[in-house]
C-alpha atoms as a PDB file:
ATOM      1  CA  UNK A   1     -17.105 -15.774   1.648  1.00  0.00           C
ATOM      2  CA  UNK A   2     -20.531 -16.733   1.537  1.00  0.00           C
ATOM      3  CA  UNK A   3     -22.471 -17.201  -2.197  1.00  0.00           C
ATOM      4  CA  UNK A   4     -24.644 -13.991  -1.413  1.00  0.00           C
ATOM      5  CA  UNK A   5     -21.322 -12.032  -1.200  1.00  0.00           C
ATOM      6  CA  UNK A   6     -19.761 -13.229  -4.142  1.00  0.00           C
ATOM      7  CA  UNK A   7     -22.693 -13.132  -6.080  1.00  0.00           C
ATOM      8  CA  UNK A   8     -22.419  -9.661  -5.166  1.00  0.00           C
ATOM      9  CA  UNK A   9     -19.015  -8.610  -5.739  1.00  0.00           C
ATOM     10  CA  UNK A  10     -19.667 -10.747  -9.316  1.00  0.00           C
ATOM     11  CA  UNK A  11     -22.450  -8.230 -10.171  1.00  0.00           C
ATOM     12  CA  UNK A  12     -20.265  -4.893  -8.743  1.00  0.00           C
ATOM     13  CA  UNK A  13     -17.583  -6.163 -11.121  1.00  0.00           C
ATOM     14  CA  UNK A  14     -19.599  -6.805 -14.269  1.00  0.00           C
ATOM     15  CA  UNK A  15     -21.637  -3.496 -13.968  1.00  0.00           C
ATOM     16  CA  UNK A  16     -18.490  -1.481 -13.304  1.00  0.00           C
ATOM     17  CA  UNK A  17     -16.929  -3.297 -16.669  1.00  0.00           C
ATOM     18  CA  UNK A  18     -20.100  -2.621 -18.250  1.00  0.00           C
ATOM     19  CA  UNK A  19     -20.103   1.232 -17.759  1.00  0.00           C
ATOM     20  CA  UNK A  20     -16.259   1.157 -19.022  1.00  0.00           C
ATOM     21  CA  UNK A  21     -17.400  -0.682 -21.893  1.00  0.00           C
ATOM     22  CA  UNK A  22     -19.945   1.859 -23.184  1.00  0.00           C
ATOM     23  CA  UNK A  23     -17.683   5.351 -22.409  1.00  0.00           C
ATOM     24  CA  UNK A  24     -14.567   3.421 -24.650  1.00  0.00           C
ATOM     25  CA  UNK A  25     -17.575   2.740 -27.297  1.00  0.00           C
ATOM     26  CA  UNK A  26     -19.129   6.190 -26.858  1.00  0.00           C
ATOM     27  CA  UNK A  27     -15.205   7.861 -27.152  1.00  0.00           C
ATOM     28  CA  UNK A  28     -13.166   6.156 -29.472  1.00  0.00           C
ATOM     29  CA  UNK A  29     -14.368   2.667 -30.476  1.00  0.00           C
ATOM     30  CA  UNK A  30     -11.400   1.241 -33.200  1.00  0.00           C
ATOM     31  CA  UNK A  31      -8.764   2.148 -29.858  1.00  0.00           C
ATOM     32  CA  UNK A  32     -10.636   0.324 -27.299  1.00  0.00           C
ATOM     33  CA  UNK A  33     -10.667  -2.956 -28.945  1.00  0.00           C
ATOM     34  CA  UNK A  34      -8.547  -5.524 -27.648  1.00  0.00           C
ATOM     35  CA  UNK A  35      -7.542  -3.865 -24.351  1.00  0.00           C
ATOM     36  CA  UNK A  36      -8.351  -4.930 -21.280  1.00  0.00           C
ATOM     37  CA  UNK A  37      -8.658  -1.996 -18.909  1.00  0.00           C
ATOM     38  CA  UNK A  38      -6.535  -1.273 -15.853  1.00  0.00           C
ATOM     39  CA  UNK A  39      -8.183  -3.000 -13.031  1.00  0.00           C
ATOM     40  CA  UNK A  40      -8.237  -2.520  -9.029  1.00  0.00           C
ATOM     41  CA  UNK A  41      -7.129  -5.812  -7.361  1.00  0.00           C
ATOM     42  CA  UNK A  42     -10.492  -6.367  -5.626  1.00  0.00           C
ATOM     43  CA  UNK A  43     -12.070  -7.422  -8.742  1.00  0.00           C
ATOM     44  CA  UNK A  44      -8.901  -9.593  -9.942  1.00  0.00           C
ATOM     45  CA  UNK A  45     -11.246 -12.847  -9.656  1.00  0.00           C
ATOM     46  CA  UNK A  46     -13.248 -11.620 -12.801  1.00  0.00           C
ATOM     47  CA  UNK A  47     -10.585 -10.594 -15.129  1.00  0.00           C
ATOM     48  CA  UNK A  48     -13.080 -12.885 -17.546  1.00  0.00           C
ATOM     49  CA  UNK A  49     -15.502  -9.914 -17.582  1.00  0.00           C
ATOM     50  CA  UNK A  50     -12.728  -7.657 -19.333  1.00  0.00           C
ATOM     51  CA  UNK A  51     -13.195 -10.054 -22.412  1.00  0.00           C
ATOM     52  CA  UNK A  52     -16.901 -10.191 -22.816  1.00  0.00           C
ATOM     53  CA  UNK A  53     -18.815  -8.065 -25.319  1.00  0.00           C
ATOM     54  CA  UNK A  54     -21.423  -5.385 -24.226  1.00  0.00           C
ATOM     55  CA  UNK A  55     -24.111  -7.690 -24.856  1.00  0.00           C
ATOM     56  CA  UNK A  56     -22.663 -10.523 -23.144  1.00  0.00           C
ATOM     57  CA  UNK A  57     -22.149  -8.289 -20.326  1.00  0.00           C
ATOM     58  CA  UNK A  58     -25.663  -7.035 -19.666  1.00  0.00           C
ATOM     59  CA  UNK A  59     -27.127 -10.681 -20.228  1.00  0.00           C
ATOM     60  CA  UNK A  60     -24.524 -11.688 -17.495  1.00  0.00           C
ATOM     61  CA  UNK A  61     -25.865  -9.318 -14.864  1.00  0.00           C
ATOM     62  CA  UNK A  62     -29.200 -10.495 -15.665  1.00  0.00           C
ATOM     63  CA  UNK A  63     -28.670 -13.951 -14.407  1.00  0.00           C
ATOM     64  CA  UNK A  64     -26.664 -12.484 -11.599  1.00  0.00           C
ATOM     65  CA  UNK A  65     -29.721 -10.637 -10.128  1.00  0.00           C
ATOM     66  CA  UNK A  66     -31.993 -13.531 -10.735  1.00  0.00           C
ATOM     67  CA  UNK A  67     -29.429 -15.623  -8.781  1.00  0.00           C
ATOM     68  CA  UNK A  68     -29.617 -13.249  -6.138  1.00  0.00           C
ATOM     69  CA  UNK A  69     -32.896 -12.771  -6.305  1.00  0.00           C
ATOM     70  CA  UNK A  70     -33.466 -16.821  -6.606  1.00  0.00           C
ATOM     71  CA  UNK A  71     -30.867 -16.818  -3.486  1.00  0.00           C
ATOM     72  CA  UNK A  72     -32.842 -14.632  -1.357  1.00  0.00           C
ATOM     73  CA  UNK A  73     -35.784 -16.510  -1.879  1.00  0.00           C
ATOM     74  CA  UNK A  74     -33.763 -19.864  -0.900  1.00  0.00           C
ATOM     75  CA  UNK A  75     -33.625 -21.290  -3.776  1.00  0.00           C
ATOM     76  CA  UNK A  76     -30.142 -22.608  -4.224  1.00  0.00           C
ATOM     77  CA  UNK A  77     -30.525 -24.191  -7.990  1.00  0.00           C
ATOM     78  CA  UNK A  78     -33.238 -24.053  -9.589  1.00  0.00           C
ATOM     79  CA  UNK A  79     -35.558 -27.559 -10.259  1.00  0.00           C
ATOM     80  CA  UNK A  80     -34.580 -28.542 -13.343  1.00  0.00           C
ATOM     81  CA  UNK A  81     -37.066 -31.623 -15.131  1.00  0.00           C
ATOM     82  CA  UNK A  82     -35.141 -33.632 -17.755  1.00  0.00           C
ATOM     83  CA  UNK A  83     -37.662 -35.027 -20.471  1.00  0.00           C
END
């Protein structure tokens, strides 16, 4: 699987967590805390995204569309200058 494609799945994966997130929060905050929700065995790789927070969620698919977005553009890493 090429960087592009997991890059994508990554970003599927987060965004689907994130919408889970927000209906337990909207429904019945105290019982969602400390579950981690059923998941399909696609997304198994990114069990981690069960345990962030709603914030950390949303600033995670941030940098996942600017990698893709960086990716498309060919940029692999970005130059980085050490002082």
């Amino acid at each position: 699987m090429n960087d592009d494609e997991l890059l994508r799945r990554e970003l599927r994966c987060a965004r689907e967590e994130l919408v889970r997130k927000r209906i337990r929060q909207s429904d019945d905050p105290p019982a969602s805390n400390g579950q981690l929700p059923l998941m399909s065995e696609w997304d198994e790789a990114f069990l981690r995204l069960a345990l962030m927070s709603v914030e950390d969620l949303e600033t995670h698919i941030d940098r996942l569309e600017r990698d893709l977005t960086d990716l498309k553009a060919g940029i692999d890493r970005p130059d980085v200058e050490i002082e």
